[in-house]
PDB file of N, CA and C in Angstrom:
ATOM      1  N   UNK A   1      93.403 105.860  11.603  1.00  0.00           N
ATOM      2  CA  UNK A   1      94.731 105.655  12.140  1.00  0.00           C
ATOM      3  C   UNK A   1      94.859 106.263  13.532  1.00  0.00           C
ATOM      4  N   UNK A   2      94.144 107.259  14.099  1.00  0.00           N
ATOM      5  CA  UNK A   2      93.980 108.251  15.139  1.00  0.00           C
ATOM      6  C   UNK A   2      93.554 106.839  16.031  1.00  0.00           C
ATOM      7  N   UNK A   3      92.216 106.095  16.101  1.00  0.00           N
ATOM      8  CA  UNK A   3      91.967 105.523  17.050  1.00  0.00           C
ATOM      9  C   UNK A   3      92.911 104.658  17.352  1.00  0.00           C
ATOM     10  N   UNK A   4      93.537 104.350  16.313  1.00  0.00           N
ATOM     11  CA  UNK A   4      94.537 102.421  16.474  1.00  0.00           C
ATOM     12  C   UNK A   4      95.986 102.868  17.424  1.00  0.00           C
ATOM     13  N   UNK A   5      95.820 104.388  17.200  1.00  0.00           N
ATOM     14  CA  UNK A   5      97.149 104.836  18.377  1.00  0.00           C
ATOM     15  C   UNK A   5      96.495 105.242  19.964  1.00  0.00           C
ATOM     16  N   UNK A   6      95.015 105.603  19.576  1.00  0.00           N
ATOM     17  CA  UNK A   6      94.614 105.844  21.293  1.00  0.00           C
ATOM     18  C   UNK A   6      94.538 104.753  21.851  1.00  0.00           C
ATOM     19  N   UNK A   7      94.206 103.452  21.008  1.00  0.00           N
ATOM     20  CA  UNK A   7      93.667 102.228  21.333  1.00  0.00           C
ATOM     21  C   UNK A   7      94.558 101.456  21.559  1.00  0.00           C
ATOM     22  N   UNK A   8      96.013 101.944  21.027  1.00  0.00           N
ATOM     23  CA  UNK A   8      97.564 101.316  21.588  1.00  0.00           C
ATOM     24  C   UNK A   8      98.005 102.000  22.716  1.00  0.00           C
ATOM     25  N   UNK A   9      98.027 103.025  23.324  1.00  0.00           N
ATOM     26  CA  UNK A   9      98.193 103.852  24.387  1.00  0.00           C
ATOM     27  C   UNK A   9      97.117 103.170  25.773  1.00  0.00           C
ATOM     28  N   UNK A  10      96.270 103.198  25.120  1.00  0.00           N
ATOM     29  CA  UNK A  10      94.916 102.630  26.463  1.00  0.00           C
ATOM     30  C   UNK A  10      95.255 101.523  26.885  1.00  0.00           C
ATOM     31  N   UNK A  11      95.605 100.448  25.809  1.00  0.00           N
ATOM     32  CA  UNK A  11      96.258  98.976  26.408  1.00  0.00           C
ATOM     33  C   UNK A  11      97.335  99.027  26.765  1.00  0.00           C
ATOM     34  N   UNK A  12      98.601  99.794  26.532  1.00  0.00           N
ATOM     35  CA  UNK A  12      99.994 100.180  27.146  1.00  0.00           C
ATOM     36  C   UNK A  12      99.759 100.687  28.761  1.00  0.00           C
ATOM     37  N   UNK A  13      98.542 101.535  28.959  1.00  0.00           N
ATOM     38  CA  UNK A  13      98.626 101.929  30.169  1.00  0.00           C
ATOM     39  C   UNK A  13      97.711 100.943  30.732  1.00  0.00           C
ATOM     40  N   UNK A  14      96.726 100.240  30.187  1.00  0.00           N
ATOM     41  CA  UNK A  14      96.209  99.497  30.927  1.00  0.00           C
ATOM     42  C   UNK A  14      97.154  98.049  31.734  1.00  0.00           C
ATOM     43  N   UNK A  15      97.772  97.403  30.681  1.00  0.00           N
ATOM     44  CA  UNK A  15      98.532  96.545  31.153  1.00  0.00           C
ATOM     45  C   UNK A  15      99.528  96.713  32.132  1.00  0.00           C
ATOM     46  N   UNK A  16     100.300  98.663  32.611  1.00  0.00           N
ATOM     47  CA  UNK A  16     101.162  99.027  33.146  1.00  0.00           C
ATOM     48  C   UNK A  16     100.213  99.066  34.750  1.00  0.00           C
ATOM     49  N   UNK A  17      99.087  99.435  34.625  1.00  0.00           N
ATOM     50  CA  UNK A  17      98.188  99.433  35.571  1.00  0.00           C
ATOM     51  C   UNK A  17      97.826  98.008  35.993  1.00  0.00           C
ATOM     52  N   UNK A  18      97.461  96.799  34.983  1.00  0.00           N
ATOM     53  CA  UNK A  18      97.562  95.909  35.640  1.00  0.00           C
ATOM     54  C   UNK A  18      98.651  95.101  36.621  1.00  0.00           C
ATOM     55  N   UNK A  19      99.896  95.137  35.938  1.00  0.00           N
ATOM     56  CA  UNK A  19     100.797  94.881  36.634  1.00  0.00           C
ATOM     57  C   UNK A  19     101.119  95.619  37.802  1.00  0.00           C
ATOM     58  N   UNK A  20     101.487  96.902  37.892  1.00  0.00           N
ATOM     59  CA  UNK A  20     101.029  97.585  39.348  1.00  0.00           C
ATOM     60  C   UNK A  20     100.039  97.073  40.385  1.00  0.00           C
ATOM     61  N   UNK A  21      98.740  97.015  39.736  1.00  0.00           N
ATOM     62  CA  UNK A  21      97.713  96.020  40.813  1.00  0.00           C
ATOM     63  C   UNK A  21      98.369  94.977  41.163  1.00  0.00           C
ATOM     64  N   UNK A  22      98.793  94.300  40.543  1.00  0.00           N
ATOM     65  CA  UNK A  22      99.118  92.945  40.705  1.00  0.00           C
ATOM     66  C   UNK A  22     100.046  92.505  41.650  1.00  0.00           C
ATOM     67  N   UNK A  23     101.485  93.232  41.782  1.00  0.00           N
ATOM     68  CA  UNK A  23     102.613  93.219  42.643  1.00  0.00           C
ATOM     69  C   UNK A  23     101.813  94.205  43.975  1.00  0.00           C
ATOM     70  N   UNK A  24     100.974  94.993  44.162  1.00  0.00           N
ATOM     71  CA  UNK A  24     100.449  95.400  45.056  1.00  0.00           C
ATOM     72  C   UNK A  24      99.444  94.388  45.722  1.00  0.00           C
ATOM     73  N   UNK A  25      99.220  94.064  45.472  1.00  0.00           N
ATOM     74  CA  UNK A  25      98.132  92.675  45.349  1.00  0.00           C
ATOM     75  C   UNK A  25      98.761  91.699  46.079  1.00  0.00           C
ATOM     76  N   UNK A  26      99.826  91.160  45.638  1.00  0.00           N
ATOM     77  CA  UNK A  26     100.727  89.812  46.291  1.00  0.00           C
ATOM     78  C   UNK A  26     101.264  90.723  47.345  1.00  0.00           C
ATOM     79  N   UNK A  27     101.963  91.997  47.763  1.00  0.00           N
ATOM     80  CA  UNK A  27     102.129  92.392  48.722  1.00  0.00           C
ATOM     81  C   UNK A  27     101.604  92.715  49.807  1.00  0.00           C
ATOM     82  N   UNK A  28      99.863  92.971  49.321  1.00  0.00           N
ATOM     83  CA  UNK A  28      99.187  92.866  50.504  1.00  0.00           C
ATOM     84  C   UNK A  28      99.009  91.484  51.162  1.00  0.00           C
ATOM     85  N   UNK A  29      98.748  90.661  50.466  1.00  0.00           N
ATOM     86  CA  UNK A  29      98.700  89.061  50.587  1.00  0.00           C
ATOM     87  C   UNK A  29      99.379  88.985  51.335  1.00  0.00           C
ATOM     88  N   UNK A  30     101.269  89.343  51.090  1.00  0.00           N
ATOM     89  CA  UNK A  30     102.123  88.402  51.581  1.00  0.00           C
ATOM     90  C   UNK A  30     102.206  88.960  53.305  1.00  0.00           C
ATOM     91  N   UNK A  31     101.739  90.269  53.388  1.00  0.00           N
ATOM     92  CA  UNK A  31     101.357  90.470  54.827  1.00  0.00           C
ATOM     93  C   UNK A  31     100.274  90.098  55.379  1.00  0.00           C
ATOM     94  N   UNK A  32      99.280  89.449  54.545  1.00  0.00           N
ATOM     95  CA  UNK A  32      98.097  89.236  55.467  1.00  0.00           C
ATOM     96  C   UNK A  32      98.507  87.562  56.017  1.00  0.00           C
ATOM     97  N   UNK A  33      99.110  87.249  55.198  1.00  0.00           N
ATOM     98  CA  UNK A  33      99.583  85.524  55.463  1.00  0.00           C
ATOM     99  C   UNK A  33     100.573  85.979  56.755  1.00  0.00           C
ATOM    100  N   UNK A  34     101.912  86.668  56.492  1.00  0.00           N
ATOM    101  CA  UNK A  34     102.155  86.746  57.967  1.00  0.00           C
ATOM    102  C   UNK A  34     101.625  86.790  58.948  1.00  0.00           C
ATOM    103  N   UNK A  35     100.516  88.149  59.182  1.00  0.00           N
ATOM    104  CA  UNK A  35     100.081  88.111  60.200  1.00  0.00           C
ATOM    105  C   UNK A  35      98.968  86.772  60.596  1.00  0.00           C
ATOM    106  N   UNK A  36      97.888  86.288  59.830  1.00  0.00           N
ATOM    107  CA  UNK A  36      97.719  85.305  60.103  1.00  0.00           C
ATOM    108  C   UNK A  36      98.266  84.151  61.004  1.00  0.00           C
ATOM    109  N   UNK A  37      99.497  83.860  60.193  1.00  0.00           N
ATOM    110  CA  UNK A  37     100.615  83.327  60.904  1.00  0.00           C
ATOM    111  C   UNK A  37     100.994  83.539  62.767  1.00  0.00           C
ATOM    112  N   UNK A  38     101.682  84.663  62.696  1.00  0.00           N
ATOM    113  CA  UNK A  38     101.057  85.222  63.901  1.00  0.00           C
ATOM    114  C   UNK A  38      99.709  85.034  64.885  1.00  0.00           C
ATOM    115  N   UNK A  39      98.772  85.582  64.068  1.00  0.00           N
ATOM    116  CA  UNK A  39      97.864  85.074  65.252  1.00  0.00           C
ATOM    117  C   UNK A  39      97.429  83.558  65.460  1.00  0.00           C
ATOM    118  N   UNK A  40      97.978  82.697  64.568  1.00  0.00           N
ATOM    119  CA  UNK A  40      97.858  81.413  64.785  1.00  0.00           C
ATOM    120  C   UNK A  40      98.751  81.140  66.526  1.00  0.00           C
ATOM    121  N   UNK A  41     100.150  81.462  66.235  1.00  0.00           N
ATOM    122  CA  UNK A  41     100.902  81.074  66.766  1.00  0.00           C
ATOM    123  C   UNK A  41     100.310  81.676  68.375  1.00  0.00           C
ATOM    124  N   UNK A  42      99.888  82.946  67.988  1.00  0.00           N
ATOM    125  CA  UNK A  42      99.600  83.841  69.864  1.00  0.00           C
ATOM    126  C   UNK A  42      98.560  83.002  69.975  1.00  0.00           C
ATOM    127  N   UNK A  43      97.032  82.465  69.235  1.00  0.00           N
ATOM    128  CA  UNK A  43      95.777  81.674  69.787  1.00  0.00           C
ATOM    129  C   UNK A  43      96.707  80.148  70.754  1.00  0.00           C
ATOM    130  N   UNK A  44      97.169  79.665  69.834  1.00  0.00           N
ATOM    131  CA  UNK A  44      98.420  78.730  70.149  1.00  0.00           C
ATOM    132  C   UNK A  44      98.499  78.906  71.615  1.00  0.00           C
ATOM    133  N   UNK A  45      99.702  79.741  71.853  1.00  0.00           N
ATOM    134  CA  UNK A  45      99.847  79.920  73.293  1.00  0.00           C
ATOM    135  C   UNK A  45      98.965  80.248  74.212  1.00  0.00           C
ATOM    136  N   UNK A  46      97.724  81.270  73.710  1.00  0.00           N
ATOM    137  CA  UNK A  46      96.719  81.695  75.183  1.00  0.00           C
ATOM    138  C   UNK A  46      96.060  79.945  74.803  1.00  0.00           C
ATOM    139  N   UNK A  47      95.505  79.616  74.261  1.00  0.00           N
ATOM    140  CA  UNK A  47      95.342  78.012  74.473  1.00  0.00           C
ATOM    141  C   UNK A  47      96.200  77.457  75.648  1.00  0.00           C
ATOM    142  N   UNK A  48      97.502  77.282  75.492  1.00  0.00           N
ATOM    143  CA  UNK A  48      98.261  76.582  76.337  1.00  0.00           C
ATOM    144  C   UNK A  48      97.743  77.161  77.787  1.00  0.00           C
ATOM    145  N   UNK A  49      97.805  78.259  77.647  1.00  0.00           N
ATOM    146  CA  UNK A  49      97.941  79.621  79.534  1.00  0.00           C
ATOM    147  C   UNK A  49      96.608  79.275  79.406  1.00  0.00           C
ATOM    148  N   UNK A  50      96.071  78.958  79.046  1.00  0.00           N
ATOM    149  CA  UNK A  50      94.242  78.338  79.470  1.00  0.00           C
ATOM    150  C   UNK A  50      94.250  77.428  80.259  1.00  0.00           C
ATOM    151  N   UNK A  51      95.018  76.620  79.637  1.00  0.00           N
ATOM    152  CA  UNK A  51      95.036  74.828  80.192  1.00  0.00           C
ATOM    153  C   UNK A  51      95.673  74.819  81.607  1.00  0.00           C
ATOM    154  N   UNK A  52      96.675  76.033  81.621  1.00  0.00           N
ATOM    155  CA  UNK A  52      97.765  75.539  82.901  1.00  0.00           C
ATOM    156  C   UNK A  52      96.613  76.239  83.622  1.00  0.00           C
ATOM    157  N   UNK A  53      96.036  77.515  83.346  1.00  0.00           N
ATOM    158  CA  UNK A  53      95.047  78.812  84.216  1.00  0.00           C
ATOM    159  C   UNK A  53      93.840  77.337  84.858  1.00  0.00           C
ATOM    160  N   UNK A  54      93.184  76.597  83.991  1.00  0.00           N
ATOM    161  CA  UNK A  54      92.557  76.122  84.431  1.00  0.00           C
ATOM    162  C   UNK A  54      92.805  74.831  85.109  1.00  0.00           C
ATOM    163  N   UNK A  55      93.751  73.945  85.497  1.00  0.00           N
ATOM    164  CA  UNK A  55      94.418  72.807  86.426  1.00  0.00           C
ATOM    165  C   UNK A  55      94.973  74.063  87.682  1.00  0.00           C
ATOM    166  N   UNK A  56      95.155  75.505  87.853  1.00  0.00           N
ATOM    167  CA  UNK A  56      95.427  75.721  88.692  1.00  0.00           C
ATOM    168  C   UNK A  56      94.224  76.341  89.078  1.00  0.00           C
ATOM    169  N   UNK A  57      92.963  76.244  88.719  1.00  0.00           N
ATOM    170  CA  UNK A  57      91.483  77.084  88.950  1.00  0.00           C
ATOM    171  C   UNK A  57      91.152  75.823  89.920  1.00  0.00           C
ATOM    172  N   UNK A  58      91.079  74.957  88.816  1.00  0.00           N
ATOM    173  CA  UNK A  58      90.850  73.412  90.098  1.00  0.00           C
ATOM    174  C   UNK A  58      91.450  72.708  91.108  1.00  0.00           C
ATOM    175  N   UNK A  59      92.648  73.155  90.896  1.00  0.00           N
ATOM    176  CA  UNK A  59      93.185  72.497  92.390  1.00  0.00           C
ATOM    177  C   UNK A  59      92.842  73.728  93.745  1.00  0.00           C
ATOM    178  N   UNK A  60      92.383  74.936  93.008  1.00  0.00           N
ATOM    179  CA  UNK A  60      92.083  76.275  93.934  1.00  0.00           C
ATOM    180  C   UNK A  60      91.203  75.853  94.900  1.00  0.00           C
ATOM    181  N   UNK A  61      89.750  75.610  93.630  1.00  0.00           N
ATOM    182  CA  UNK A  61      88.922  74.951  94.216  1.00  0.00           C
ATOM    183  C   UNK A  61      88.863  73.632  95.174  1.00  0.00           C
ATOM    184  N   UNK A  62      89.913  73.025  94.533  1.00  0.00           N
ATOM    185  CA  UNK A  62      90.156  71.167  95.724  1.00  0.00           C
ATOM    186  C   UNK A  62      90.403  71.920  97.123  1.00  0.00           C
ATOM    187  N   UNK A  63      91.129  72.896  96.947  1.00  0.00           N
ATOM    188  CA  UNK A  63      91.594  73.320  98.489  1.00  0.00           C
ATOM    189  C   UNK A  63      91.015  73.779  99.422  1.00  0.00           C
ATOM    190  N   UNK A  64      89.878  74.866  98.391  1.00  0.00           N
ATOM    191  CA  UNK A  64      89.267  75.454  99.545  1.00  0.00           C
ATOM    192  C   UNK A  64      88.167  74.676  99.768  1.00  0.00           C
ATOM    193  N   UNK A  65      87.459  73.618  99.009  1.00  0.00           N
ATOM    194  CA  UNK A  65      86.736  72.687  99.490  1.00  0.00           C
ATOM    195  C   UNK A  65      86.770  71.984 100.610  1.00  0.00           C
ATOM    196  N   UNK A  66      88.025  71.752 100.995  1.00  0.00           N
ATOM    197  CA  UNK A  66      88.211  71.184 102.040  1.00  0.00           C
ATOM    198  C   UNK A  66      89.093  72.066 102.886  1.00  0.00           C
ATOM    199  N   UNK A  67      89.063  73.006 103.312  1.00  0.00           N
ATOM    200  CA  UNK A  67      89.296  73.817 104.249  1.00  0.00           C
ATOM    201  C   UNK A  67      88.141  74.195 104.963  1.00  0.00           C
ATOM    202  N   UNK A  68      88.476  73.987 105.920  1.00  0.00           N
ATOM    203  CA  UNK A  68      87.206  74.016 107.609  1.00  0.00           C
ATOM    204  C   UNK A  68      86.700  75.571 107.435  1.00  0.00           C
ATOM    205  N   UNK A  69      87.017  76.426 107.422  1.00  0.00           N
ATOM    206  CA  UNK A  69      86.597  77.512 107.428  1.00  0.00           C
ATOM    207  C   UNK A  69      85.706  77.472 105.865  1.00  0.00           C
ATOM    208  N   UNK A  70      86.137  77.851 104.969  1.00  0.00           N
ATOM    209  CA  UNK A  70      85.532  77.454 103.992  1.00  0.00           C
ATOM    210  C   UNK A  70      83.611  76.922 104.123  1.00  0.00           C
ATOM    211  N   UNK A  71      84.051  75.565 104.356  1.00  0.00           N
ATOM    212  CA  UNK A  71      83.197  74.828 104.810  1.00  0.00           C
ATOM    213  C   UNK A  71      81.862  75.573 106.145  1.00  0.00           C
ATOM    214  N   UNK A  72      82.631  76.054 106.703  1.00  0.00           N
ATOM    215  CA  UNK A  72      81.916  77.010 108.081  1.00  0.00           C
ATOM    216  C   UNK A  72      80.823  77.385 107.141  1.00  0.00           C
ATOM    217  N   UNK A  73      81.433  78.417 106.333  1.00  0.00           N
ATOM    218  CA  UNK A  73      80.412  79.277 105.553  1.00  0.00           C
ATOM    219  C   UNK A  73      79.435  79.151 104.523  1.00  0.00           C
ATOM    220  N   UNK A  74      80.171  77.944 103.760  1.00  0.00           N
ATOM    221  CA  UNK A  74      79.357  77.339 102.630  1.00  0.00           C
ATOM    222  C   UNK A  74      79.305  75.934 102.734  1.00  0.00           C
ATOM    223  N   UNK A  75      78.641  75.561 103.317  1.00  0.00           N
ATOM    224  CA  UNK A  75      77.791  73.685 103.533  1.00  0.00           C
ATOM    225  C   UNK A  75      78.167  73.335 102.271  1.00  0.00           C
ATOM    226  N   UNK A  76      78.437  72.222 102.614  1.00  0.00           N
ATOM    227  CA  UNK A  76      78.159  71.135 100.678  1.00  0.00           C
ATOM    228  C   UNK A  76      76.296  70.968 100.584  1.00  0.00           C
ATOM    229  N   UNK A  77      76.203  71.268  99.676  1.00  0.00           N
ATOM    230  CA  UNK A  77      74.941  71.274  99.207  1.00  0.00           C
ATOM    231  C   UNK A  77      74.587  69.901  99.377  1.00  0.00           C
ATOM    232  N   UNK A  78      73.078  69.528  99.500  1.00  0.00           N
ATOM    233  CA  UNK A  78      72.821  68.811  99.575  1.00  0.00           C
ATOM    234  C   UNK A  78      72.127  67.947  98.705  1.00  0.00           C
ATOM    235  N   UNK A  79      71.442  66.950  97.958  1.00  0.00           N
ATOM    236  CA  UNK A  79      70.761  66.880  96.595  1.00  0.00           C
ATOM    237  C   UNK A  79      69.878  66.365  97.228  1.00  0.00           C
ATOM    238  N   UNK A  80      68.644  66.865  96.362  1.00  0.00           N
ATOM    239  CA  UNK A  80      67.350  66.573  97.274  1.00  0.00           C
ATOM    240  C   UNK A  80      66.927  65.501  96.037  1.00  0.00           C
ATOM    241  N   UNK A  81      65.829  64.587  97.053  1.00  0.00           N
ATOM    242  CA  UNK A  81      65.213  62.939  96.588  1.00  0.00           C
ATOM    243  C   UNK A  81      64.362  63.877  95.780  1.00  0.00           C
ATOM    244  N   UNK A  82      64.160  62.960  94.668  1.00  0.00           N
ATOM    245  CA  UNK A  82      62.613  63.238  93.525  1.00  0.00           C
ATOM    246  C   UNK A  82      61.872  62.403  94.190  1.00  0.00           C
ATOM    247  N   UNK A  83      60.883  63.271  94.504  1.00  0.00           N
ATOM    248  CA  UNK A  83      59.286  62.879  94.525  1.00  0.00           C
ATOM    249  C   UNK A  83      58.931  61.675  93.649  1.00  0.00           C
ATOM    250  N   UNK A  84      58.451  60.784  94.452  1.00  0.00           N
ATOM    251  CA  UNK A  84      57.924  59.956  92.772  1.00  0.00           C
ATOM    252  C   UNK A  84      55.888  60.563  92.599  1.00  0.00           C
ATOM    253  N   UNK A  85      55.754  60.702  91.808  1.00  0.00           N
ATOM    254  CA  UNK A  85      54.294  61.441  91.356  1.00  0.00           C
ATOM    255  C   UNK A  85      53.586  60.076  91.359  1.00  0.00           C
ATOM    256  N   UNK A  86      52.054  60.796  91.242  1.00  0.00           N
ATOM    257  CA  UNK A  86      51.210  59.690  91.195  1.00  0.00           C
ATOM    258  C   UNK A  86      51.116  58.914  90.012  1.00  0.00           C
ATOM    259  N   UNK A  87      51.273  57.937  90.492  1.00  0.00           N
ATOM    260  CA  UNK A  87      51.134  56.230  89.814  1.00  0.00           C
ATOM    261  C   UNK A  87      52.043  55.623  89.710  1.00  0.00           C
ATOM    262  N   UNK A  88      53.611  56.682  89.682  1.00  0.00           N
ATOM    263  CA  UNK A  88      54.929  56.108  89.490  1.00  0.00           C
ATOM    264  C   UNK A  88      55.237  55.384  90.752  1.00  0.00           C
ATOM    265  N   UNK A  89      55.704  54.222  90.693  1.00  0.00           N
ATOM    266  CA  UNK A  89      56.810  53.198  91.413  1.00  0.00           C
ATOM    267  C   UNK A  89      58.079  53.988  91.975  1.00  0.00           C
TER     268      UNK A  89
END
């Protein structure tokens, strides 16, 4: 009769312990889903500030391409002819 009461006590506290895990459990969850959330939304925007950062990287570049000074200092490269090797046409 001794064990069937330790053995009712062990499952009383065990189940009180499970449920504790459990609501601790969904509470960590329910913050990890927020923040998730969050960093969805901030990747989101530096995405966007990428797109505008880079249409204003290239028109940087359109400009100073064609600015004379510019140009002074750095030639447009030139592309050099391939060799044709022996036997090639």
């Amino acid at each position: 009769m001794d064990t069937l009461i330790k053995a009712d006590i062990f499952f009383f506290i065990a189940s009180i312990a499970t449920v504790v895990l459990t609501i601790m459990a969904s509470y960590l969850l329910y913050y990890f889903i927020k923040a998730g959330k969050n960093l969805y939304f901030l990747s989101d925007a530096l995405k966007g500030g990428f797109k505008d950062s880079e249409e204003f990287v290239n028109d940087l570049k359109d400009r100073l391409e064609e600015n004379m000074v510019f140009r002074l200092f750095f030639p447009p490269v030139r592309k050099k002819r391939k060799s044709l090797g022996k036997g090639e046409n």
